[in-house]
C-alpha atoms as a PDB file:
ATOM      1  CA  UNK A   1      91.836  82.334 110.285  1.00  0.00           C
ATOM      2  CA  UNK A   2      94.091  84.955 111.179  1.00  0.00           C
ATOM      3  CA  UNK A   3      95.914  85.283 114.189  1.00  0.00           C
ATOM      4  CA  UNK A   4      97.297  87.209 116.914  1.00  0.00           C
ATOM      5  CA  UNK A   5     100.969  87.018 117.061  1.00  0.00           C
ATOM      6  CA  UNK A   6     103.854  89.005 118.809  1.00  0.00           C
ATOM      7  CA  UNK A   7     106.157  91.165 116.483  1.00  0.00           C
ATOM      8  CA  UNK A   8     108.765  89.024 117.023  1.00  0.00           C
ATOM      9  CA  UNK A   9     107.316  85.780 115.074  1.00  0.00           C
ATOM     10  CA  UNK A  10     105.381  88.231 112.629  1.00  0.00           C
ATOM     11  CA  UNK A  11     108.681  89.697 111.099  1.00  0.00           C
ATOM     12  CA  UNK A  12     110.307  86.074 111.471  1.00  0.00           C
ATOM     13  CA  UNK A  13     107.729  85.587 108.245  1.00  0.00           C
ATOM     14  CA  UNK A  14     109.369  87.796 106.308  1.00  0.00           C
ATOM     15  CA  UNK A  15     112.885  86.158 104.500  1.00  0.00           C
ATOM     16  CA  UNK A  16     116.045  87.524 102.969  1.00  0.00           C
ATOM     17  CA  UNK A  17     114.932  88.614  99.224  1.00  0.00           C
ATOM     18  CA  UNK A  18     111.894  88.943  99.510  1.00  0.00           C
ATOM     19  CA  UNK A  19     109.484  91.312  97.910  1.00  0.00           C
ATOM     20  CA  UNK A  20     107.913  93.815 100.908  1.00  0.00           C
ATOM     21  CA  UNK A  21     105.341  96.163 100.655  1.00  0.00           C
ATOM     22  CA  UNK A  22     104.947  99.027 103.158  1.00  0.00           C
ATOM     23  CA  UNK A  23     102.059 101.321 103.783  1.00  0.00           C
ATOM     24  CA  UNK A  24     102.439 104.490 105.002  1.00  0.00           C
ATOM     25  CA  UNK A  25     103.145 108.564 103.509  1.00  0.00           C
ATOM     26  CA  UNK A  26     105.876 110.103 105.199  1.00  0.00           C
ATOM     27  CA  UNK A  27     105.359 108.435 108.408  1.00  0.00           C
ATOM     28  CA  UNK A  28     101.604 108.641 108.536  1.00  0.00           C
ATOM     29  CA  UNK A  29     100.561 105.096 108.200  1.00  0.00           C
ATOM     30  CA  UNK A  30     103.592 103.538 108.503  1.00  0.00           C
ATOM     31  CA  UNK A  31     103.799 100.534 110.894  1.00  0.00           C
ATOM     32  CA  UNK A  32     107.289 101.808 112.971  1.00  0.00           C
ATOM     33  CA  UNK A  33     107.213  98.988 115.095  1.00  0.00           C
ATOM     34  CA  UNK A  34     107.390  96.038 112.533  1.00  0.00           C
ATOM     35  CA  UNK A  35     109.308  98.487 110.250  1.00  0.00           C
ATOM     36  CA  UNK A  36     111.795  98.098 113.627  1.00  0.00           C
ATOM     37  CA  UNK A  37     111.879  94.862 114.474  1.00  0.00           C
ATOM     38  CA  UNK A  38     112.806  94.002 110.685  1.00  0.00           C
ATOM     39  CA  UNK A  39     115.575  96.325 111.165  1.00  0.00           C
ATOM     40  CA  UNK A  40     116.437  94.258 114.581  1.00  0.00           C
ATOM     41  CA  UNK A  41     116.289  90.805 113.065  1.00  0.00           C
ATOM     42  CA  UNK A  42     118.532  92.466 110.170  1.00  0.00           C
ATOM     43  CA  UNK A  43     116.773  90.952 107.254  1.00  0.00           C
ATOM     44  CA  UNK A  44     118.461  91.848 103.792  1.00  0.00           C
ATOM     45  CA  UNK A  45     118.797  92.102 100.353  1.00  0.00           C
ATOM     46  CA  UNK A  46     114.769  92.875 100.075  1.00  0.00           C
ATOM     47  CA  UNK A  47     112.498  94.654  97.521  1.00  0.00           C
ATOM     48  CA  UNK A  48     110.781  97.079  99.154  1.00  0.00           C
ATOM     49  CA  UNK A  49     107.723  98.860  97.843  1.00  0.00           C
ATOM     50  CA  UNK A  50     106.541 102.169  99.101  1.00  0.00           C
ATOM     51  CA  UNK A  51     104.445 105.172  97.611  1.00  0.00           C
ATOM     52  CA  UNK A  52     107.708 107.278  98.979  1.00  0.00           C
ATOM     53  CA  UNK A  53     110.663 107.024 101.368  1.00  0.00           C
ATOM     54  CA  UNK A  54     110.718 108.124 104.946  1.00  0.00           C
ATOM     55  CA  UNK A  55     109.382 110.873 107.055  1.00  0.00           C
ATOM     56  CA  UNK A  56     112.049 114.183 106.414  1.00  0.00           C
ATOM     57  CA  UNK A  57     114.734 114.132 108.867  1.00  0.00           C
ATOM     58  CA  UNK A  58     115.436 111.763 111.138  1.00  0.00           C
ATOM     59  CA  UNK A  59     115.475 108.663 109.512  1.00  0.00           C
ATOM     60  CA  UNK A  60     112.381 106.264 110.688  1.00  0.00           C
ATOM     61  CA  UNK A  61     110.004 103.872 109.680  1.00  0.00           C
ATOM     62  CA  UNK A  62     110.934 102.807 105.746  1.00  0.00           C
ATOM     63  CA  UNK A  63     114.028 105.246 105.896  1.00  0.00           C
ATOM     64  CA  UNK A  64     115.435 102.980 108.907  1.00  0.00           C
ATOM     65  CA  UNK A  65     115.687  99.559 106.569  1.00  0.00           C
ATOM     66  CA  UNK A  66     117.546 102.149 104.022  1.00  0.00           C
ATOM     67  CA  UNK A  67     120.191 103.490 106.494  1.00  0.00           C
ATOM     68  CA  UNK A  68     120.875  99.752 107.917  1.00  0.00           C
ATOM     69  CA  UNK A  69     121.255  98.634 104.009  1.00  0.00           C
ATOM     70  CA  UNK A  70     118.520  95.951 104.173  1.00  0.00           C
ATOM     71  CA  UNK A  71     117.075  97.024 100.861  1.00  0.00           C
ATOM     72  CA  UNK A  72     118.592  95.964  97.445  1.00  0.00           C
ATOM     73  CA  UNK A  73     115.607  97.538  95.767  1.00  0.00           C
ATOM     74  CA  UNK A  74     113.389 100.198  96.331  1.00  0.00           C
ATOM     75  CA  UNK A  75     110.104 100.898  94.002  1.00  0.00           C
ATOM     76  CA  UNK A  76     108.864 104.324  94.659  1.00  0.00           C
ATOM     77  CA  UNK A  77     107.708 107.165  93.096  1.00  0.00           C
ATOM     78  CA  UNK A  78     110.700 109.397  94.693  1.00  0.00           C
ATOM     79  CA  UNK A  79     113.400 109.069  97.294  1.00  0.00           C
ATOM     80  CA  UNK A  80     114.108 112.467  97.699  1.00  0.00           C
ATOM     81  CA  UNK A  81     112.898 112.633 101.747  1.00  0.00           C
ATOM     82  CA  UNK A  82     115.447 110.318 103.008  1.00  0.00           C
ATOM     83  CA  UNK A  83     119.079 110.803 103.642  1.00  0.00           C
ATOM     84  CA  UNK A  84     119.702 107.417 103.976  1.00  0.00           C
ATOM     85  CA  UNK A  85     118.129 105.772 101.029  1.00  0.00           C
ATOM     86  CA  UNK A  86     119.843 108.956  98.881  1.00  0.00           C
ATOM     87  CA  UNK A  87     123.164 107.687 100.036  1.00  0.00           C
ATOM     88  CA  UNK A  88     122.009 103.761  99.405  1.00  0.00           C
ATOM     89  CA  UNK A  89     121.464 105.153  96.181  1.00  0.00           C
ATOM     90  CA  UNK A  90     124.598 106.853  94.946  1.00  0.00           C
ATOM     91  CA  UNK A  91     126.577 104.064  96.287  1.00  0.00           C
ATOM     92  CA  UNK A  92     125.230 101.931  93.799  1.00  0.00           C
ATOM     93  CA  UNK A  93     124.190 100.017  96.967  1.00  0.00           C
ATOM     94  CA  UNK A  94     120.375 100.230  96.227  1.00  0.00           C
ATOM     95  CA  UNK A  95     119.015 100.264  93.048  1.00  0.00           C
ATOM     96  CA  UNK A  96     115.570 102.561  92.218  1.00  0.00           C
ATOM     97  CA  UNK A  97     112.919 101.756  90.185  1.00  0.00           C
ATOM     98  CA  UNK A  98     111.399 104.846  89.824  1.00  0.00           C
ATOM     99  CA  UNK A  99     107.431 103.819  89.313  1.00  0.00           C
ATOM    100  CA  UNK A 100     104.887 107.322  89.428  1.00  0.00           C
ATOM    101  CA  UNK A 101     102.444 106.894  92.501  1.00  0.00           C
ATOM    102  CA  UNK A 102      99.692 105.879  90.480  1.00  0.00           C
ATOM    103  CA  UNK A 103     101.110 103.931  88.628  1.00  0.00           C
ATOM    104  CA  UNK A 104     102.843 101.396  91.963  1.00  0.00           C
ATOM    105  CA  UNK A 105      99.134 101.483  93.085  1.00  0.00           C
ATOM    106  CA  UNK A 106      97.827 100.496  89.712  1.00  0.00           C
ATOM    107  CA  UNK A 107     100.928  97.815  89.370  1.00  0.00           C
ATOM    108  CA  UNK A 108      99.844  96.632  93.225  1.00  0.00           C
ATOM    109  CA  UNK A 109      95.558  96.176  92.281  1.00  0.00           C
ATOM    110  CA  UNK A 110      96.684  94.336  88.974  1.00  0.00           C
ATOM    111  CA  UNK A 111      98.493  91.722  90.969  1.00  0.00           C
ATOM    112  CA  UNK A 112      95.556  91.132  93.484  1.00  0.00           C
ATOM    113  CA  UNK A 113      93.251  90.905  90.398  1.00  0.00           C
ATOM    114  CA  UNK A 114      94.958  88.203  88.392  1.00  0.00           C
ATOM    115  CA  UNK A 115      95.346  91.246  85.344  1.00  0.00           C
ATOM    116  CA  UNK A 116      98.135  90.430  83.105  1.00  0.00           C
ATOM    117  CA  UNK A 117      99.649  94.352  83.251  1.00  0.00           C
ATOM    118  CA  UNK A 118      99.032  98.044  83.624  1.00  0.00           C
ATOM    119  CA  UNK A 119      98.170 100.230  80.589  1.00  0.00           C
ATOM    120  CA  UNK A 120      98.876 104.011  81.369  1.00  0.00           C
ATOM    121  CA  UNK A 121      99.920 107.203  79.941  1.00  0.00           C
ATOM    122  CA  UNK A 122     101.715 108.174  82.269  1.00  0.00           C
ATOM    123  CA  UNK A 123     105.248 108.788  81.629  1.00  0.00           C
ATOM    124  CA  UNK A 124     104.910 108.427  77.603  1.00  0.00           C
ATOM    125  CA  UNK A 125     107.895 110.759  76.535  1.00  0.00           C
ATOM    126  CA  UNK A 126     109.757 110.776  79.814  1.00  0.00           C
ATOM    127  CA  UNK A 127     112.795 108.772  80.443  1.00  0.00           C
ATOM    128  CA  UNK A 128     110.599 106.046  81.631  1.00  0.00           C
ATOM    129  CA  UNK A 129     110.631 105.141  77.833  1.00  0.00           C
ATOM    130  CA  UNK A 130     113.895 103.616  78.607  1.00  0.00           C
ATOM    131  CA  UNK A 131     112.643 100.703  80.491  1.00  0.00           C
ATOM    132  CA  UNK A 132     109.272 100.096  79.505  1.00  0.00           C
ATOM    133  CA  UNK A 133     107.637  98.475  76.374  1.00  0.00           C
ATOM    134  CA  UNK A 134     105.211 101.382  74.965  1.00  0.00           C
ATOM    135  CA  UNK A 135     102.315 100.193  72.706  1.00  0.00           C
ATOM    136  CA  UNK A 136      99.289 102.403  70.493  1.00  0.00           C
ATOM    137  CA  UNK A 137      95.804 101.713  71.536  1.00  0.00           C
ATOM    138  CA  UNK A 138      93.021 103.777  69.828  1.00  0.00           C
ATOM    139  CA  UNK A 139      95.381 107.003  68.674  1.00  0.00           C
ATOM    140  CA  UNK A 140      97.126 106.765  72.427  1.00  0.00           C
ATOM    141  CA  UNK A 141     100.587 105.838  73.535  1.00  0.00           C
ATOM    142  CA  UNK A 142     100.570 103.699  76.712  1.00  0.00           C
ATOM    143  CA  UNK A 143     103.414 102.009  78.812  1.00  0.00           C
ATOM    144  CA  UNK A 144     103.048  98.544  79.852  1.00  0.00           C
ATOM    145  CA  UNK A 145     103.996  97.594  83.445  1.00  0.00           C
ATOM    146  CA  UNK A 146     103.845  94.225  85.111  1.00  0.00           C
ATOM    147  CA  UNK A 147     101.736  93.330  87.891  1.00  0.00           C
ATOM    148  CA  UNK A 148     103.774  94.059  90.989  1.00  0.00           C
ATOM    149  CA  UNK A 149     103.229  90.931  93.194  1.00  0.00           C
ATOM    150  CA  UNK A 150     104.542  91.118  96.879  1.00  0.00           C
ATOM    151  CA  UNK A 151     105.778  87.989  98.949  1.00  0.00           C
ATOM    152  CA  UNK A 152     105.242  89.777 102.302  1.00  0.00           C
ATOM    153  CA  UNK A 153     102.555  93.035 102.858  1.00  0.00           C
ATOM    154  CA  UNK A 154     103.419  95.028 106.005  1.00  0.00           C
ATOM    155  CA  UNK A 155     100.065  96.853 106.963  1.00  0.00           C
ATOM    156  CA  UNK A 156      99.402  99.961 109.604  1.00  0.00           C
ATOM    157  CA  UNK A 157      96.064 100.327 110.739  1.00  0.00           C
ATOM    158  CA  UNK A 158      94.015 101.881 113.299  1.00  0.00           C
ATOM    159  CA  UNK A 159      91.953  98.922 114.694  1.00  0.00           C
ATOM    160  CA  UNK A 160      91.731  95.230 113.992  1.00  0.00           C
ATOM    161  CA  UNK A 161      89.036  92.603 115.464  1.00  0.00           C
ATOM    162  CA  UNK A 162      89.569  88.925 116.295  1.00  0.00           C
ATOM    163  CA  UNK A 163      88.799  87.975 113.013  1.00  0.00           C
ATOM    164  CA  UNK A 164      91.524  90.599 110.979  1.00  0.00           C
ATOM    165  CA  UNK A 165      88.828  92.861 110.044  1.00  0.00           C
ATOM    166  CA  UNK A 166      90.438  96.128 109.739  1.00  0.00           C
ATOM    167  CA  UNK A 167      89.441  99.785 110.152  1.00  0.00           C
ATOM    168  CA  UNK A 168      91.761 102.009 108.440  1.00  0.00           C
ATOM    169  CA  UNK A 169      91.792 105.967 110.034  1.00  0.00           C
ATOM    170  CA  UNK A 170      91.114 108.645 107.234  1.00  0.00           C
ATOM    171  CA  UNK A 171      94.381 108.815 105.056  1.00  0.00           C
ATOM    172  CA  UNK A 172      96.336 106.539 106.377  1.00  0.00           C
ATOM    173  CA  UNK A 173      94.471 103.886 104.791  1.00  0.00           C
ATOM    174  CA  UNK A 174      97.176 104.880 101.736  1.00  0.00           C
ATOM    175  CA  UNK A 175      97.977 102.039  99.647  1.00  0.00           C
ATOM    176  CA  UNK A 176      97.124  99.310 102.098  1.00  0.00           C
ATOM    177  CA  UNK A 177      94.144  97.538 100.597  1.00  0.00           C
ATOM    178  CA  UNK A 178      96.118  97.224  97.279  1.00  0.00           C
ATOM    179  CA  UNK A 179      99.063  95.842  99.173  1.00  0.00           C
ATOM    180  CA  UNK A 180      96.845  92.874 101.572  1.00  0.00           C
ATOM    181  CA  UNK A 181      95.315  92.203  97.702  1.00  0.00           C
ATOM    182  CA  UNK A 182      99.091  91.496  96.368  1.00  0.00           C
ATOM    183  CA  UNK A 183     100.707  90.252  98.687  1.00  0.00           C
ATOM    184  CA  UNK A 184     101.240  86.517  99.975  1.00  0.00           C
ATOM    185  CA  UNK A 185     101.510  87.146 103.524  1.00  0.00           C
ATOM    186  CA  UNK A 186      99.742  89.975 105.174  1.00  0.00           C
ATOM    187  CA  UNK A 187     100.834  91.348 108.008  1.00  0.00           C
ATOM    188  CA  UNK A 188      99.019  94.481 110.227  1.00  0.00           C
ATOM    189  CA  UNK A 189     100.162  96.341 113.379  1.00  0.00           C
ATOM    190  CA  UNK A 190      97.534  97.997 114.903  1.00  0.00           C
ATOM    191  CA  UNK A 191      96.855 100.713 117.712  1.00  0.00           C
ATOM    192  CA  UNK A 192      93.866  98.436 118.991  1.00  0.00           C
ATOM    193  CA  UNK A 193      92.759  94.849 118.717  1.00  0.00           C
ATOM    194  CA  UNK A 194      88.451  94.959 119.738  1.00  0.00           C
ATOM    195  CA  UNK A 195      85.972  91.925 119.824  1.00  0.00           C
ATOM    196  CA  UNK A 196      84.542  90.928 116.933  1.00  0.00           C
ATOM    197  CA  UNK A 197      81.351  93.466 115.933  1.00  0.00           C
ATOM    198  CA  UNK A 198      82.637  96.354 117.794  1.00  0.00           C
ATOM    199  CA  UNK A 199      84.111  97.699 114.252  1.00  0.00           C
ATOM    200  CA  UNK A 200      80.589  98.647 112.121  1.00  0.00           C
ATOM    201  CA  UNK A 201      80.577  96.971 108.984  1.00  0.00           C
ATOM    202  CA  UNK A 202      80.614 100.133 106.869  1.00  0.00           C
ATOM    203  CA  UNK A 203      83.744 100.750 108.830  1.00  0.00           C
ATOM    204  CA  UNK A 204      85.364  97.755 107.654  1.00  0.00           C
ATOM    205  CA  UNK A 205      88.653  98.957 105.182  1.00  0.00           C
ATOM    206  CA  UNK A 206      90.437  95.820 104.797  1.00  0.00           C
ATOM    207  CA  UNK A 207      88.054  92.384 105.189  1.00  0.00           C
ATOM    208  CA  UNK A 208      89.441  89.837 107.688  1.00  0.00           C
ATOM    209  CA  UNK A 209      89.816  87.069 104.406  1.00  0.00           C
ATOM    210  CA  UNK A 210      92.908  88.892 103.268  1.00  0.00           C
ATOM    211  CA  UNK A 211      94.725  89.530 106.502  1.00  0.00           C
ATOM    212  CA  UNK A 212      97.430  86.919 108.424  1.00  0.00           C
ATOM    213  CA  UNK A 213      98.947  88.159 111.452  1.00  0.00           C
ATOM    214  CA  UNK A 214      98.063  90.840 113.718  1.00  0.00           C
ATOM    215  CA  UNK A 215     100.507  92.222 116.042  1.00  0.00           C
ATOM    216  CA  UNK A 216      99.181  94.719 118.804  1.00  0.00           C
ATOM    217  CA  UNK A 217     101.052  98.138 118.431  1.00  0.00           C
ATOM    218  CA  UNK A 218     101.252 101.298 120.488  1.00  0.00           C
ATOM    219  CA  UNK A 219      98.041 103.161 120.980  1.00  0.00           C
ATOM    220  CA  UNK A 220      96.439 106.034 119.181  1.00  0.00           C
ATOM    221  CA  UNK A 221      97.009 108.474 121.751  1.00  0.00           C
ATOM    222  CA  UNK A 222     100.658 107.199 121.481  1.00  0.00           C
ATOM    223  CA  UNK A 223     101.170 107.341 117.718  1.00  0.00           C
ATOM    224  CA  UNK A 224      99.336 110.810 117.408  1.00  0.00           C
ATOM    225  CA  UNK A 225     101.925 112.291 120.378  1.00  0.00           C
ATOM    226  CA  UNK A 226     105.255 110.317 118.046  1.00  0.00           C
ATOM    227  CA  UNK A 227     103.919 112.094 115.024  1.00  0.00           C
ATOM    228  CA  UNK A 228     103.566 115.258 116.426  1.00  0.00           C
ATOM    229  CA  UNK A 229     106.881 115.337 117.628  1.00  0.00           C
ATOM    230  CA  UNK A 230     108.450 114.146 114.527  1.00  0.00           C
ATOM    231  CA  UNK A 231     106.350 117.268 112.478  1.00  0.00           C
ATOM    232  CA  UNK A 232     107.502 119.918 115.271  1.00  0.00           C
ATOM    233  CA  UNK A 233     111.562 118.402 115.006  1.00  0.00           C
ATOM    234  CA  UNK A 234     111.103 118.580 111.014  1.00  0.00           C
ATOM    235  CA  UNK A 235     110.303 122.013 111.113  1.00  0.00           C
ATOM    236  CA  UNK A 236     112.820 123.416 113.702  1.00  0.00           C
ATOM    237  CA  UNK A 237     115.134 121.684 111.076  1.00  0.00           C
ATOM    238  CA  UNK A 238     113.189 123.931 107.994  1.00  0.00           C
ATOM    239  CA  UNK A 239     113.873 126.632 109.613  1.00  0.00           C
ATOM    240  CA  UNK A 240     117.334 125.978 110.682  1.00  0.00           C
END
């Protein structure tokens, strides 16, 4: 049964090494405030998991664990966006396992579906050669990756009943049904927390069976207005 928590005790959940997956593109679906508590309770030494790093600029959600050097390891498809996890980076501080996008979702749904690794194409010929075993299947070159299994899934979403059903806003659903699948412990902030039945069922994203904790976020209206000022600062900076 999941249940209702404050962010305080969610992020208590999550412990120093652990594996933590984060949904969100550039700030859109990112959950900011457990992304800042963690920063506040100062847990380190994590694996963090992330399509990309943070919103350009000014450093927040994902990009905020970076510049307080909580993560030891990042798996990404780039870094590029975030000053802070850049200079985590060249100061051997942070290492980077640089995983294509498709390829950390593909890693992600394995876990969740008991597969024993990811077949792909991708990246046959490119450095990636380095570190992974490559094998021939029917005239093909493939690269194997292990299932990427998560202690600790932190989860954005835009509402969330009594039971942990979840509905998930357009695209900032992202990776987060592959992360509540891999992970141990799944954890959702949320702009709104409604009665059970007032989400329709073909609205459902994320069933209530896979989630933990809820923790009750900042409203829509609230998020939209944070996100539109972080866009409008990002491109005063472009044009600076």
């Amino acid at each position: 049964m999941v249940k209702i928590v404050d962010v305080q005790e969610a992020i208590g959940l999550v412990k120093q090494g652990d594996v933590v997956g984060i949904s969100g593109f550039l700030g859109v679906g990112e959950p900011f405030g457990l992304i800042d508590e963690l920063v506040e309770q100062d847990t380190k030494d994590l694996t963090l998991v992330s399509v990309v790093t943070a919103h350009p600029g000014k450093e927040i959600g994902v990009g905020r664990l970076c510049e307080n050097y909580q993560v030891k390891k990042y798996i990404a498809a780039h870094v590029g966006t975030s000053a802070a996890a850049q200079r985590a980076y060249f100061e051997e501080f942070m290492e980077v396992e640089f995983t294509p996008m498709g390829t950390v979702v593909e890693r992600l749904h394995a876990a969740g579906a008991g597969l024993g690794a990811v077949l792909t194409p991708t990246g046959v010929g490119t450095i990636l050669e380095e570190t992974q075993e490559k094998i021939t299947r029917n005239g093909r070159e493939y690269l194997i990756y292990d299932p990427l299994k998560l202690n600790v899934a932190l989860i954005k979403a835009t509402k969330a009943d009594k039971y942990g059903n979840l509905y998930i806003d357009g695209t900032t659903r992202n990776i987060s049904r592959q992360l509540a699948l891999a992970a141990d412990i799944v954890i959702v902030e949320t702009n709104e927390i409604v009665e059970v039945g007032d989400i329709a069922p073909d609205d459902i994203y994320i069933p209530g069976i896979l989630v933990d904790y809820v923790v009750q976020g900042i409203s829509s209206e609230e998020h939209h207005k944070m996100m539109g000022s972080l866009w409008t600062e990002t491109k005063k900076l472009a044009v600076r």
